[in-house]
PDB file of N, CA and C in Angstrom:
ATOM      1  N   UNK A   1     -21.891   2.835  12.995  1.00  0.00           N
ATOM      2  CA  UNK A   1     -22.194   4.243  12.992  1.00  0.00           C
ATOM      3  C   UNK A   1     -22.856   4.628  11.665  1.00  0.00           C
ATOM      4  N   UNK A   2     -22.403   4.018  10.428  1.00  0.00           N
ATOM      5  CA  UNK A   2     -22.887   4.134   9.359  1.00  0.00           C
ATOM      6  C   UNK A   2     -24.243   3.960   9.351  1.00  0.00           C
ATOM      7  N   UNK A   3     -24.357   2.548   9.629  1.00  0.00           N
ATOM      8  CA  UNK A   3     -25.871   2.083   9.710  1.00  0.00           C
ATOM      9  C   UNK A   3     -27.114   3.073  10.165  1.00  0.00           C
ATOM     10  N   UNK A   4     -26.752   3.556  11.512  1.00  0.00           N
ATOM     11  CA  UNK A   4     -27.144   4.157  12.140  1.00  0.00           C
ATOM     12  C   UNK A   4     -27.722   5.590  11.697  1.00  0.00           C
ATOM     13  N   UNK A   5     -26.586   6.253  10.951  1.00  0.00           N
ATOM     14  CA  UNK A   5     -26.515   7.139  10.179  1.00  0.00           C
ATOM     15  C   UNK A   5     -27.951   7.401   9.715  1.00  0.00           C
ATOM     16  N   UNK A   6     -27.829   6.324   8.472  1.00  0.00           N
ATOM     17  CA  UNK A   6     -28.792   6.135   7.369  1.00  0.00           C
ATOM     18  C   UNK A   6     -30.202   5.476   7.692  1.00  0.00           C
ATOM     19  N   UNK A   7     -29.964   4.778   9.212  1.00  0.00           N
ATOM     20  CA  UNK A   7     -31.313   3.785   9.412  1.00  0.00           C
ATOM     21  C   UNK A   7     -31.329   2.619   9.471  1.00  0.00           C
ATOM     22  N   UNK A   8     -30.540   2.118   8.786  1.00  0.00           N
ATOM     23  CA  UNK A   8     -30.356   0.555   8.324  1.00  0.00           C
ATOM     24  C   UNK A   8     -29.904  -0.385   9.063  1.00  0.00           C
ATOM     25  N   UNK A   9     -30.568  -1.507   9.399  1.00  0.00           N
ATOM     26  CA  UNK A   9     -30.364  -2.406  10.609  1.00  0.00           C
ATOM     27  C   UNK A   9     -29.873  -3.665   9.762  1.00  0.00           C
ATOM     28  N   UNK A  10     -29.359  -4.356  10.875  1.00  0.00           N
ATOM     29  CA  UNK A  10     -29.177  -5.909   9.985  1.00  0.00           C
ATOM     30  C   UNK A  10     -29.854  -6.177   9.483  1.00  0.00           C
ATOM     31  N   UNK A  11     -31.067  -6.266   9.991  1.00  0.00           N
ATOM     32  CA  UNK A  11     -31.862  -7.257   9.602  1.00  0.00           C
ATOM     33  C   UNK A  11     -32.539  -7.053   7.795  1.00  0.00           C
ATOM     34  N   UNK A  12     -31.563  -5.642   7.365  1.00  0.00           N
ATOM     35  CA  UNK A  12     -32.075  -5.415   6.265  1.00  0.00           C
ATOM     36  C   UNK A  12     -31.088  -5.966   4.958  1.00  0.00           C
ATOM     37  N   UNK A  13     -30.123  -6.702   5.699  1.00  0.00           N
ATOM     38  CA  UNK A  13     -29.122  -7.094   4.619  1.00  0.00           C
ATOM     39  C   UNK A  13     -28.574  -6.683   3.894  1.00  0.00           C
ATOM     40  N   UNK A  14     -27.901  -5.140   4.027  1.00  0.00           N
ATOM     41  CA  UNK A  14     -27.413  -4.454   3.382  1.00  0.00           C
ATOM     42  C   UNK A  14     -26.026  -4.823   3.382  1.00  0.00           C
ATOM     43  N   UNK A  15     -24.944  -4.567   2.644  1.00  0.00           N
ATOM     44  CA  UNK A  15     -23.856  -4.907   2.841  1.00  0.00           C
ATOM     45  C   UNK A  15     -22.769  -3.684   3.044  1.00  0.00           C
ATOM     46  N   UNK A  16     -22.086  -3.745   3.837  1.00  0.00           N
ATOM     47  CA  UNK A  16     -20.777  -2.689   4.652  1.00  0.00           C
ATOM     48  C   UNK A  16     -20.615  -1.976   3.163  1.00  0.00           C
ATOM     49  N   UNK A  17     -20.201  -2.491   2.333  1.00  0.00           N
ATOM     50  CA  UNK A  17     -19.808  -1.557   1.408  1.00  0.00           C
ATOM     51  C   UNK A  17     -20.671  -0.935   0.378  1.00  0.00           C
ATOM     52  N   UNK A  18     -21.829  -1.329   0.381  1.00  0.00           N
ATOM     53  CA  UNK A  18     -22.918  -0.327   0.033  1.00  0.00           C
ATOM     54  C   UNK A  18     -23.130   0.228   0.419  1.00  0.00           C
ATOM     55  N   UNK A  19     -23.249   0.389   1.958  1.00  0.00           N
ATOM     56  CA  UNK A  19     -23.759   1.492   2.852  1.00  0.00           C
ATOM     57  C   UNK A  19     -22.368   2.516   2.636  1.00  0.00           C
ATOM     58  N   UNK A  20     -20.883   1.975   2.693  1.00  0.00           N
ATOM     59  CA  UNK A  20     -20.055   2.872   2.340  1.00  0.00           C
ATOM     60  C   UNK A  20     -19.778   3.442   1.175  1.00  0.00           C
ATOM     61  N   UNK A  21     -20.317   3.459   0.642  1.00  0.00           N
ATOM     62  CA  UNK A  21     -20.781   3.478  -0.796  1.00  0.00           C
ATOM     63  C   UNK A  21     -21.718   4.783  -0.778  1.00  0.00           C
ATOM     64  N   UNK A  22     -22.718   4.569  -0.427  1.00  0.00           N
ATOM     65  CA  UNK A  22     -23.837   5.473  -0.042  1.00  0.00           C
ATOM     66  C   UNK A  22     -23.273   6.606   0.263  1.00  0.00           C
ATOM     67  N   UNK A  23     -22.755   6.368   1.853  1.00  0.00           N
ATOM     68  CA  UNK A  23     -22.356   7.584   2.903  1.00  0.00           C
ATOM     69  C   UNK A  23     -20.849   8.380   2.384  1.00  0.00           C
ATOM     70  N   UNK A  24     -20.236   7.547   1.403  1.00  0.00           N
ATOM     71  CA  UNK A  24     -18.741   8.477   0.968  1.00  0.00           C
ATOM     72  C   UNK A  24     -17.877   8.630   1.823  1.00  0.00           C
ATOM     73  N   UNK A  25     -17.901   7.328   3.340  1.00  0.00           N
ATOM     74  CA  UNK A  25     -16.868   7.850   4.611  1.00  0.00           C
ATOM     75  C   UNK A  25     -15.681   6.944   4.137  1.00  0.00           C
ATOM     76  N   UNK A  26     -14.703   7.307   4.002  1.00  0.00           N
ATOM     77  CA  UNK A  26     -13.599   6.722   4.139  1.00  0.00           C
ATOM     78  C   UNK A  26     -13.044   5.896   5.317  1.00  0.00           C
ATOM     79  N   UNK A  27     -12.704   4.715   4.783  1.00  0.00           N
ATOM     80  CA  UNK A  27     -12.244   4.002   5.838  1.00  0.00           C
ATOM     81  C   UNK A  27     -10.925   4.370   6.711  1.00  0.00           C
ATOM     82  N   UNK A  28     -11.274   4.310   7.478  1.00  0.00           N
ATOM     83  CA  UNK A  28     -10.647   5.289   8.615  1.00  0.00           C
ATOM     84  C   UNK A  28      -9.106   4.025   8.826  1.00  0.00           C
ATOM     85  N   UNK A  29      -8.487   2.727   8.535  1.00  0.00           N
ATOM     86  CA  UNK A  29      -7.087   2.090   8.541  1.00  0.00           C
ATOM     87  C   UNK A  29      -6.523   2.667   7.139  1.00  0.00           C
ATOM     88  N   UNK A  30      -7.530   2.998   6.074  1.00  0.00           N
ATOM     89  CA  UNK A  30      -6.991   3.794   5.008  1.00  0.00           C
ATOM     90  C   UNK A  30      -6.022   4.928   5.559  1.00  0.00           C
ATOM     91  N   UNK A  31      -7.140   5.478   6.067  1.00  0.00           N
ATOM     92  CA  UNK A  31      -7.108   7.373   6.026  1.00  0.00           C
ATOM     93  C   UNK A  31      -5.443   7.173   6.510  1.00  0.00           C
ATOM     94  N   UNK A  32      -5.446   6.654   8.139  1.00  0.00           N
ATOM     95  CA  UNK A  32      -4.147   6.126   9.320  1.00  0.00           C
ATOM     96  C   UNK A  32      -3.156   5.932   8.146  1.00  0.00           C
ATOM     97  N   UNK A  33      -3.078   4.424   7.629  1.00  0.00           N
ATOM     98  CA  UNK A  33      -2.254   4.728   6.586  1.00  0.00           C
ATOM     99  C   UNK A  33      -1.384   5.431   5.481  1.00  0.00           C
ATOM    100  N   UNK A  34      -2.491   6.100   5.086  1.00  0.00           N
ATOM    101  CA  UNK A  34      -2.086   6.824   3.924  1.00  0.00           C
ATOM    102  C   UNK A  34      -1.412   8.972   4.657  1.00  0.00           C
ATOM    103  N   UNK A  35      -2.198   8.536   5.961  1.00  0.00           N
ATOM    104  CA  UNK A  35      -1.256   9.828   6.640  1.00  0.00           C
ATOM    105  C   UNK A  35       0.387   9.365   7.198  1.00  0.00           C
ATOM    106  N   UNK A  36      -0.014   7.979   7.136  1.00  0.00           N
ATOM    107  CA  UNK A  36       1.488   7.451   8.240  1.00  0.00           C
ATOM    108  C   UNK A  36       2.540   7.976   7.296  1.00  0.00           C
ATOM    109  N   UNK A  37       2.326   7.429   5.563  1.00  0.00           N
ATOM    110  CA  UNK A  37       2.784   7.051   4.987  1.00  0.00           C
ATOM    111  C   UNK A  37       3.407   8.741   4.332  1.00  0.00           C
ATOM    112  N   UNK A  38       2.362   9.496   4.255  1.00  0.00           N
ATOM    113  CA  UNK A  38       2.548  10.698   3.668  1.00  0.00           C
ATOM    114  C   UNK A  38       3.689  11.414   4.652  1.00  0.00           C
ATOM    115  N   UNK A  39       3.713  11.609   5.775  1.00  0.00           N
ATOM    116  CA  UNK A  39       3.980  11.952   7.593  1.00  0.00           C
ATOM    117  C   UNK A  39       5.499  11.319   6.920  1.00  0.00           C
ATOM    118  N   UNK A  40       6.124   9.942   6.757  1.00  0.00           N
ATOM    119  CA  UNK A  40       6.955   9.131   6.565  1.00  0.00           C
ATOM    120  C   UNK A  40       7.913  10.007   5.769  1.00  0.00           C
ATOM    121  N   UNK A  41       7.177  10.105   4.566  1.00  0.00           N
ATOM    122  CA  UNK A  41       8.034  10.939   3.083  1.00  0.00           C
ATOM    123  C   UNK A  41       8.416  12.317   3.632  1.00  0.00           C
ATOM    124  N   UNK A  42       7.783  12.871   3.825  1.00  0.00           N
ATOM    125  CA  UNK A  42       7.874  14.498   4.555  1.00  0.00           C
ATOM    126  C   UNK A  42       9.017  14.307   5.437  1.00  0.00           C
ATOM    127  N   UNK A  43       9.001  13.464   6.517  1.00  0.00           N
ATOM    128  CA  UNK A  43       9.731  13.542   7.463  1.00  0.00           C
ATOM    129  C   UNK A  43      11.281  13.082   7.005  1.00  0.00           C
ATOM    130  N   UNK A  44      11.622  12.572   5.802  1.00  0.00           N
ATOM    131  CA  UNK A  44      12.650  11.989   5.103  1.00  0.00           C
ATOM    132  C   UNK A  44      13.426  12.916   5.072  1.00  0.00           C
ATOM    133  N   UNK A  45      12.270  13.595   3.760  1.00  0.00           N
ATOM    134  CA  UNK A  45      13.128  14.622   3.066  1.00  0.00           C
ATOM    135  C   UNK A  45      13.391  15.870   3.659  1.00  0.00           C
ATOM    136  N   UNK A  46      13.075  15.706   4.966  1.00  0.00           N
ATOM    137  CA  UNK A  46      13.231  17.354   5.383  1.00  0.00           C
ATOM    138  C   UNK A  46      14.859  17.739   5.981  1.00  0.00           C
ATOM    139  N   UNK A  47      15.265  18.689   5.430  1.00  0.00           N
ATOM    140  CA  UNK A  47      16.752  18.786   5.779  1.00  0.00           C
ATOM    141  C   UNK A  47      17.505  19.168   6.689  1.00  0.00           C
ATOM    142  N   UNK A  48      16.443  19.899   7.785  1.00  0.00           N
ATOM    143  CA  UNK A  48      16.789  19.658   9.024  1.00  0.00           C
ATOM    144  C   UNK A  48      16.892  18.808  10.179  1.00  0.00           C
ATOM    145  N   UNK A  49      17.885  18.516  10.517  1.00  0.00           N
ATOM    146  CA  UNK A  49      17.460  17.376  11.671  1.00  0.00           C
ATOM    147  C   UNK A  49      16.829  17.186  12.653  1.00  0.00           C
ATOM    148  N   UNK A  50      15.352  16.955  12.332  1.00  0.00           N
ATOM    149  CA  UNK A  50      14.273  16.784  14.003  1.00  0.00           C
ATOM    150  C   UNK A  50      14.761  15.999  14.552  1.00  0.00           C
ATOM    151  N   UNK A  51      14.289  16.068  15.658  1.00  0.00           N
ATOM    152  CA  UNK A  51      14.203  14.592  16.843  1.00  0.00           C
ATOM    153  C   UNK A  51      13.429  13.776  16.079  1.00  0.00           C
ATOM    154  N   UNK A  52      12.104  13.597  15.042  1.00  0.00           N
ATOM    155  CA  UNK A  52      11.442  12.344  14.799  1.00  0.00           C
ATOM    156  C   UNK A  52      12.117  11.796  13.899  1.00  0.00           C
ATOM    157  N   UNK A  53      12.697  11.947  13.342  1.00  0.00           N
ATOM    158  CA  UNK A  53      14.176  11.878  12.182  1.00  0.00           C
ATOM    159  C   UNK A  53      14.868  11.095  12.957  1.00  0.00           C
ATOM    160  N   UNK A  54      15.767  11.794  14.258  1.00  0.00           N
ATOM    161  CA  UNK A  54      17.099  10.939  14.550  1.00  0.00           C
ATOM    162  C   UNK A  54      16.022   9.986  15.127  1.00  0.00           C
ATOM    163  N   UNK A  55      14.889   9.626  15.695  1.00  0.00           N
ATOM    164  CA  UNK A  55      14.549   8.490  16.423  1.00  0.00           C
ATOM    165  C   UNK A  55      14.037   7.305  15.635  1.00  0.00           C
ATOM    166  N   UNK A  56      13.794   7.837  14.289  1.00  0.00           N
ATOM    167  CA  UNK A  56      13.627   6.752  13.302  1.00  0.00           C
ATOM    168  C   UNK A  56      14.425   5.951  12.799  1.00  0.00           C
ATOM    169  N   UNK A  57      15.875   6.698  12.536  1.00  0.00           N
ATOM    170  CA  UNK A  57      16.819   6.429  11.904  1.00  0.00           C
ATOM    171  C   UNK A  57      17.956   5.552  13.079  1.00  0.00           C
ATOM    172  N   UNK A  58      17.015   5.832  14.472  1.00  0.00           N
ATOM    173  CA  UNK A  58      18.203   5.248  15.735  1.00  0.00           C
ATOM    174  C   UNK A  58      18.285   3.630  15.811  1.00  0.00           C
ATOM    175  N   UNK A  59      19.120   3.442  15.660  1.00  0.00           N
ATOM    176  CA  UNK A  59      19.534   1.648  16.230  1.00  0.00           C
ATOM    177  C   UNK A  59      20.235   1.746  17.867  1.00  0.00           C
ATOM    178  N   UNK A  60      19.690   0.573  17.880  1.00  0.00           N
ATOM    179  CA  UNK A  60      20.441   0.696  19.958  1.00  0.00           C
ATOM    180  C   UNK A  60      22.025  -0.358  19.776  1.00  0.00           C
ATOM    181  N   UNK A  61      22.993  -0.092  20.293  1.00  0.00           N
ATOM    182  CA  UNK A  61      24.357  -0.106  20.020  1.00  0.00           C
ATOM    183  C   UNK A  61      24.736  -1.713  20.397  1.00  0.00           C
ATOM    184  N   UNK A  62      23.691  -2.111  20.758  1.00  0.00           N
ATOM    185  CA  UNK A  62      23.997  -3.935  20.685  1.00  0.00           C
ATOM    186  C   UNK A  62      22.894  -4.865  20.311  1.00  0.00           C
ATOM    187  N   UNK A  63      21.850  -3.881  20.017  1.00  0.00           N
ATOM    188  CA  UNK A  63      21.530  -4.544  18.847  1.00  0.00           C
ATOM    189  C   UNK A  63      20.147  -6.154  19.289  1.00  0.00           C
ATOM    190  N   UNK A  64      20.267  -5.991  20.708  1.00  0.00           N
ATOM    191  CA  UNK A  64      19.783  -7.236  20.726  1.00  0.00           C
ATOM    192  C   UNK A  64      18.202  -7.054  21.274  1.00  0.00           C
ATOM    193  N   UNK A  65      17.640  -8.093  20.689  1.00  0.00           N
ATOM    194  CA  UNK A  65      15.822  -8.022  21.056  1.00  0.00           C
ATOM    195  C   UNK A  65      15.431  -9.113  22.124  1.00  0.00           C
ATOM    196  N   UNK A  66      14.524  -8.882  22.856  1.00  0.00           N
ATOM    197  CA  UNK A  66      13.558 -10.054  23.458  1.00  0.00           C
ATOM    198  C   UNK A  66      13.770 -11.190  22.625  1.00  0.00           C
ATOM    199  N   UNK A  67      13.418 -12.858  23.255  1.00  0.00           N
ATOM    200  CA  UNK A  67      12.733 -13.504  22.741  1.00  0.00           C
ATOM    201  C   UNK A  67      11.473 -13.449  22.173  1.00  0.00           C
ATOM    202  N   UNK A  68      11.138 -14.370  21.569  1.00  0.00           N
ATOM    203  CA  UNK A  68       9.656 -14.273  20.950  1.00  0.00           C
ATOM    204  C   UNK A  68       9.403 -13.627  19.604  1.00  0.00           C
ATOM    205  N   UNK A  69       7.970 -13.521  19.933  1.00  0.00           N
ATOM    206  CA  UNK A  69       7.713 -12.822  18.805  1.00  0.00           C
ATOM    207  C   UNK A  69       8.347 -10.897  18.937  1.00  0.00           C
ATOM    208  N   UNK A  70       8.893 -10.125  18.428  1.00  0.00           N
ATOM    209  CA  UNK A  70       9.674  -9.420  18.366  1.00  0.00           C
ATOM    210  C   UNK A  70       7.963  -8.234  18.283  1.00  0.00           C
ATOM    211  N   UNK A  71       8.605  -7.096  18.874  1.00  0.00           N
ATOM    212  CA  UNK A  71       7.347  -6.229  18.906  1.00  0.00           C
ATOM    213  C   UNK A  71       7.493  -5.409  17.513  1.00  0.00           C
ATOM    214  N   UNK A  72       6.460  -5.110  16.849  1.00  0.00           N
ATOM    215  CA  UNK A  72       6.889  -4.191  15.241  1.00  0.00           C
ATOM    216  C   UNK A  72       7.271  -2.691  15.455  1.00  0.00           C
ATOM    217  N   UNK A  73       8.079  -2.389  15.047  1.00  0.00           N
ATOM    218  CA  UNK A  73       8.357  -1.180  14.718  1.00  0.00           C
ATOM    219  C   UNK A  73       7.823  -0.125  14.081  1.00  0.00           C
ATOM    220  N   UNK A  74       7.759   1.303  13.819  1.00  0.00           N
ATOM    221  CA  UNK A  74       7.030   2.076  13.369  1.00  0.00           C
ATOM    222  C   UNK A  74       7.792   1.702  12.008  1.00  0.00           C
ATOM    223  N   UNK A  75       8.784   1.351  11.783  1.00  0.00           N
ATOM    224  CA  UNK A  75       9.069   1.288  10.308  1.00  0.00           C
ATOM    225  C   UNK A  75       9.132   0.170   9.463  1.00  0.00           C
ATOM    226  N   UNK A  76       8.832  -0.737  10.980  1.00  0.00           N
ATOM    227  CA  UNK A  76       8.760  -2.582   9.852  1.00  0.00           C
ATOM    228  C   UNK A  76       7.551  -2.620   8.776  1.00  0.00           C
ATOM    229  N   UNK A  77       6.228  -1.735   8.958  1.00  0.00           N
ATOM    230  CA  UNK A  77       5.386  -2.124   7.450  1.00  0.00           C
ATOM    231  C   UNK A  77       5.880  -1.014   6.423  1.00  0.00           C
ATOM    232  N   UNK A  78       6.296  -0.331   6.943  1.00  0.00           N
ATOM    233  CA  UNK A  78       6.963   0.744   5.500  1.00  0.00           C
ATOM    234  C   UNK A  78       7.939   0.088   4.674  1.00  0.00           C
ATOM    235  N   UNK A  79       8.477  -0.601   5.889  1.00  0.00           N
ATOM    236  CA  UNK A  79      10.273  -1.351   4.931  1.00  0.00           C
ATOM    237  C   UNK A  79       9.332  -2.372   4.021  1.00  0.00           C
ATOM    238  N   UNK A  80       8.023  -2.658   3.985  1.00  0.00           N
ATOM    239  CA  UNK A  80       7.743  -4.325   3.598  1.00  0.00           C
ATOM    240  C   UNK A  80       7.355  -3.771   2.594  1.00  0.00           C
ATOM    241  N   UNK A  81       6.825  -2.790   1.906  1.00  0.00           N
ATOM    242  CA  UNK A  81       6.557  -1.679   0.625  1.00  0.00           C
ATOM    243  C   UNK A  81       7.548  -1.858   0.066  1.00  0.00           C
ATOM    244  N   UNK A  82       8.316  -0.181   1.007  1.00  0.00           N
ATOM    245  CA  UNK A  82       9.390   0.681   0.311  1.00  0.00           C
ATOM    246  C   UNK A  82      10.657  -0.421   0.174  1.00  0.00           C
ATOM    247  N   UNK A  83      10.891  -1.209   1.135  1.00  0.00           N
ATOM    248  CA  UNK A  83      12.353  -2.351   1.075  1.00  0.00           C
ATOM    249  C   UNK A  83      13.063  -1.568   2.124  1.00  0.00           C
ATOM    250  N   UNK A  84      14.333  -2.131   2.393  1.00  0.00           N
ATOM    251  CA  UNK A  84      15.374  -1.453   3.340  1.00  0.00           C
ATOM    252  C   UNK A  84      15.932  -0.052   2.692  1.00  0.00           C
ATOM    253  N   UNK A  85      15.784   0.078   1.329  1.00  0.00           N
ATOM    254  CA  UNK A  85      16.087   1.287   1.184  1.00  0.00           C
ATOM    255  C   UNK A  85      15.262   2.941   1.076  1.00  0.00           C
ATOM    256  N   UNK A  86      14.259   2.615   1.987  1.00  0.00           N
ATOM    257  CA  UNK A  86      12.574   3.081   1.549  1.00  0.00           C
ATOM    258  C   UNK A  86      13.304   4.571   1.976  1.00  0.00           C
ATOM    259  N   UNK A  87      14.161   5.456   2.800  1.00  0.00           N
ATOM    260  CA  UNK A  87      14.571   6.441   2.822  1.00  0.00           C
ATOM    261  C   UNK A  87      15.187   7.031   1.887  1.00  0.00           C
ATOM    262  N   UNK A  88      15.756   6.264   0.562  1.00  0.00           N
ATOM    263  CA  UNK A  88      16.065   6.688  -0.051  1.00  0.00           C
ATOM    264  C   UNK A  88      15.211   7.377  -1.670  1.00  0.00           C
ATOM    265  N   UNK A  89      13.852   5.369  -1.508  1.00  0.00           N
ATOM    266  CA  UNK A  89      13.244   6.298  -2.429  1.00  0.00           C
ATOM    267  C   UNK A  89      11.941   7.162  -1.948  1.00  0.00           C
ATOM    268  N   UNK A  90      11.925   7.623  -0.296  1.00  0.00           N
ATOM    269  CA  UNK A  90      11.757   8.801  -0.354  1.00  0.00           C
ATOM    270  C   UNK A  90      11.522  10.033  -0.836  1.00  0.00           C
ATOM    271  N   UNK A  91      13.031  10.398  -1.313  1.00  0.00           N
ATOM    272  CA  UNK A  91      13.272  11.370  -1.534  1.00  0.00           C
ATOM    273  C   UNK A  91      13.407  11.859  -3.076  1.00  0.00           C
ATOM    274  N   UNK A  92      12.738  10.933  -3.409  1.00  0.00           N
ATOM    275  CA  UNK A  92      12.178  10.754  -4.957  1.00  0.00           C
ATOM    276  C   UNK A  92      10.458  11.057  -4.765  1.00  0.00           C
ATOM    277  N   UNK A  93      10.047  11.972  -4.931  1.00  0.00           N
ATOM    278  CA  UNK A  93       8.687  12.333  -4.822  1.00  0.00           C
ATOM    279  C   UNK A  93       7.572  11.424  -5.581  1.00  0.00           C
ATOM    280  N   UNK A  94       8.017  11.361  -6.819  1.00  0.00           N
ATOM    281  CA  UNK A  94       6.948  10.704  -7.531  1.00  0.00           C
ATOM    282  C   UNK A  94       6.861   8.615  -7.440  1.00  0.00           C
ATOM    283  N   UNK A  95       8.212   8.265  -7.310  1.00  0.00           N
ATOM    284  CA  UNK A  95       8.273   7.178  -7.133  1.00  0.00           C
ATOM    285  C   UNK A  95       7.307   6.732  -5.381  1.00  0.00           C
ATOM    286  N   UNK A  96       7.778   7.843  -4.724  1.00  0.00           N
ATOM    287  CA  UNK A  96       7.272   7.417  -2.935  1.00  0.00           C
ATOM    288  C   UNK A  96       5.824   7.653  -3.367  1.00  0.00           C
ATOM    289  N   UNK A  97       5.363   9.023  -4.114  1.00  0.00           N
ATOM    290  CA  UNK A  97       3.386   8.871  -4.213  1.00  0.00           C
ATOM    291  C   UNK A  97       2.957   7.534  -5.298  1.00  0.00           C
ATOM    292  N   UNK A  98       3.929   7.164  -6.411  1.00  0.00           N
ATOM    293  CA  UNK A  98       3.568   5.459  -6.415  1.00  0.00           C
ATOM    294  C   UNK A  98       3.407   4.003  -5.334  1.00  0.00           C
ATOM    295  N   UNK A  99       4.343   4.190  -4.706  1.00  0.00           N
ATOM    296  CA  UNK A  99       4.855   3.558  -3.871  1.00  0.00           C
ATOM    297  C   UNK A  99       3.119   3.518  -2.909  1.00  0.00           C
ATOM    298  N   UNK A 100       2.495   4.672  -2.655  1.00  0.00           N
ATOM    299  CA  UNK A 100       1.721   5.140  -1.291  1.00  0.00           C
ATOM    300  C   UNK A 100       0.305   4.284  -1.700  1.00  0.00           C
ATOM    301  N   UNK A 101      -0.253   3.636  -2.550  1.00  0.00           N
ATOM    302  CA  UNK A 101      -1.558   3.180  -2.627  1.00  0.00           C
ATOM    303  C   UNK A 101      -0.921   1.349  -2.604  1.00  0.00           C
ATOM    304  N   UNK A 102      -0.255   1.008  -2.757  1.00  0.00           N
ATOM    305  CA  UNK A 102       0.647  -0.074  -2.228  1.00  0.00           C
ATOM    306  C   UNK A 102       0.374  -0.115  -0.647  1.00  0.00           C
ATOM    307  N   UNK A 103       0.691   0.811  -0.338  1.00  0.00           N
ATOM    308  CA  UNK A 103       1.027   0.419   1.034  1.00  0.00           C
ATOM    309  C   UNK A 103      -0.274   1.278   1.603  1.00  0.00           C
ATOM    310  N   UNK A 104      -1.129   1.600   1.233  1.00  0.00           N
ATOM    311  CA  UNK A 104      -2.090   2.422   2.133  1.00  0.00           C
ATOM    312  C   UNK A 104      -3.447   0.736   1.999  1.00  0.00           C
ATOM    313  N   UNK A 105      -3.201   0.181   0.292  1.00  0.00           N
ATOM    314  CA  UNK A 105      -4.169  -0.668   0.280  1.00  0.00           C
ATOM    315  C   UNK A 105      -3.841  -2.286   0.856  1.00  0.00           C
ATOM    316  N   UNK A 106      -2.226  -2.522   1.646  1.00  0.00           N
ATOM    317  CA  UNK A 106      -1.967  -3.712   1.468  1.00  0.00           C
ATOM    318  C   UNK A 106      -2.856  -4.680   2.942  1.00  0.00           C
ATOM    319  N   UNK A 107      -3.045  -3.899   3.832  1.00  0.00           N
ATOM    320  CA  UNK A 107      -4.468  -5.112   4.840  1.00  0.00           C
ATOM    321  C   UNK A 107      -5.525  -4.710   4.544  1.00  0.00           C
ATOM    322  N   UNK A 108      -5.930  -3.995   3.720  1.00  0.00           N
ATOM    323  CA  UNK A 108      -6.940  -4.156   3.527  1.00  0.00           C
ATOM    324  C   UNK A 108      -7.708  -4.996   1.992  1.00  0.00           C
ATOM    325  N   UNK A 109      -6.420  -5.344   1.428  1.00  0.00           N
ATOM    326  CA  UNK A 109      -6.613  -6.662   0.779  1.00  0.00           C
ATOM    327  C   UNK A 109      -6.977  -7.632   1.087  1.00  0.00           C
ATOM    328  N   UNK A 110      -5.946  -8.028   2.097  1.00  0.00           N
ATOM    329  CA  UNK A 110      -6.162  -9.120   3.128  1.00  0.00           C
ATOM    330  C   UNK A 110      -7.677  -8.784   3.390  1.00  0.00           C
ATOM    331  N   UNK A 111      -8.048  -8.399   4.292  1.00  0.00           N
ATOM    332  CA  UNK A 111      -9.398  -8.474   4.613  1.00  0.00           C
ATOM    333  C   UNK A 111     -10.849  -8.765   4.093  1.00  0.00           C
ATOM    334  N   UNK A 112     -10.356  -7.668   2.594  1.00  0.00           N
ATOM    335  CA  UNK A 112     -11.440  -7.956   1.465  1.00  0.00           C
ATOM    336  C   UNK A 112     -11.493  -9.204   0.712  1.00  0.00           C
ATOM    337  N   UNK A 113     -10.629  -9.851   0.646  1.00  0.00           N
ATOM    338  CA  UNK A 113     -10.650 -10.940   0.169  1.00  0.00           C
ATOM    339  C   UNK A 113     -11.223 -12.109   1.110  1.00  0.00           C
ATOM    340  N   UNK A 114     -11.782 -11.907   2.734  1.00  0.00           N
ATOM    341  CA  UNK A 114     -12.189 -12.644   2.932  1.00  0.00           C
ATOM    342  C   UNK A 114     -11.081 -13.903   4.205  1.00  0.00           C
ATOM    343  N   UNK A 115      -9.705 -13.465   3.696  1.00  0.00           N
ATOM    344  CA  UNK A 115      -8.707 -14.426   4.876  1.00  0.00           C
ATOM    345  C   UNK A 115      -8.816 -13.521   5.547  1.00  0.00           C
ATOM    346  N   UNK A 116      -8.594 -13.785   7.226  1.00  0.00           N
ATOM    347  CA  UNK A 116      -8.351 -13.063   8.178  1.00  0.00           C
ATOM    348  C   UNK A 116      -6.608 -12.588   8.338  1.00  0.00           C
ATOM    349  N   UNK A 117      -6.771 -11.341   8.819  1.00  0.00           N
ATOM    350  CA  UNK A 117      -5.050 -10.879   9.091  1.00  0.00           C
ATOM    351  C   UNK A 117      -4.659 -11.897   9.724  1.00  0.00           C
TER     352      UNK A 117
END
């Protein structure tokens, strides 16, 4: 879409991040991220009890999964940041907006560097 944008075809050898560069669009697994993540903290600290609250915080009462590979959870890449106690530092404002470029930049390391996820 970028390309397109601006004109620029393959065949001109431009590279993805010049052209993003150029155009100033944010990469859109960023953006996802860094809202999941913001969405996450908010939803911690808020002191009323929503429903997206108790369904985060819910475990099922025996506990047991499929074989296999296990399906991910909305909170298994937060815990791999924040740790098992990521609700708690939550509710520490400045530590969780440290915490947030960690985890908004961690596949897309992977990627830039060239290994595949």
């Amino acid at each position: 879409m970028e390309r397109s944008t601006l004109g620029v075809t393959l065949k001109d050898r431009k590279r993805a991040a010049d052209i993003r560069f150029t155009t100033k669009v944010e990469d859109v697994l960023r953006k996802i991220r860094r809202l999941k993540w913001r969405r996450t903290g908010h939803m911690t600290r808020e002191s009323r009890m929503k429903w997206t609250k108790i369904i985060t915080e819910w475990q099922s009462h025996d506990d047991k999964r499929k074989r296999g590979r296990q399906a991910r959870r909305w909170t298994d890449d937060i815990k791999m940041i924040g740790g098992t106690i990521w609700s708690r530092k939550a509710t520490n404002r400045e530590e969780w907006k440290q915490l947030e470029e960690a985890f908004v930049s961690q596949d897309t390391l992977i990627t830039e560097s060239g290994n595949p996820m």
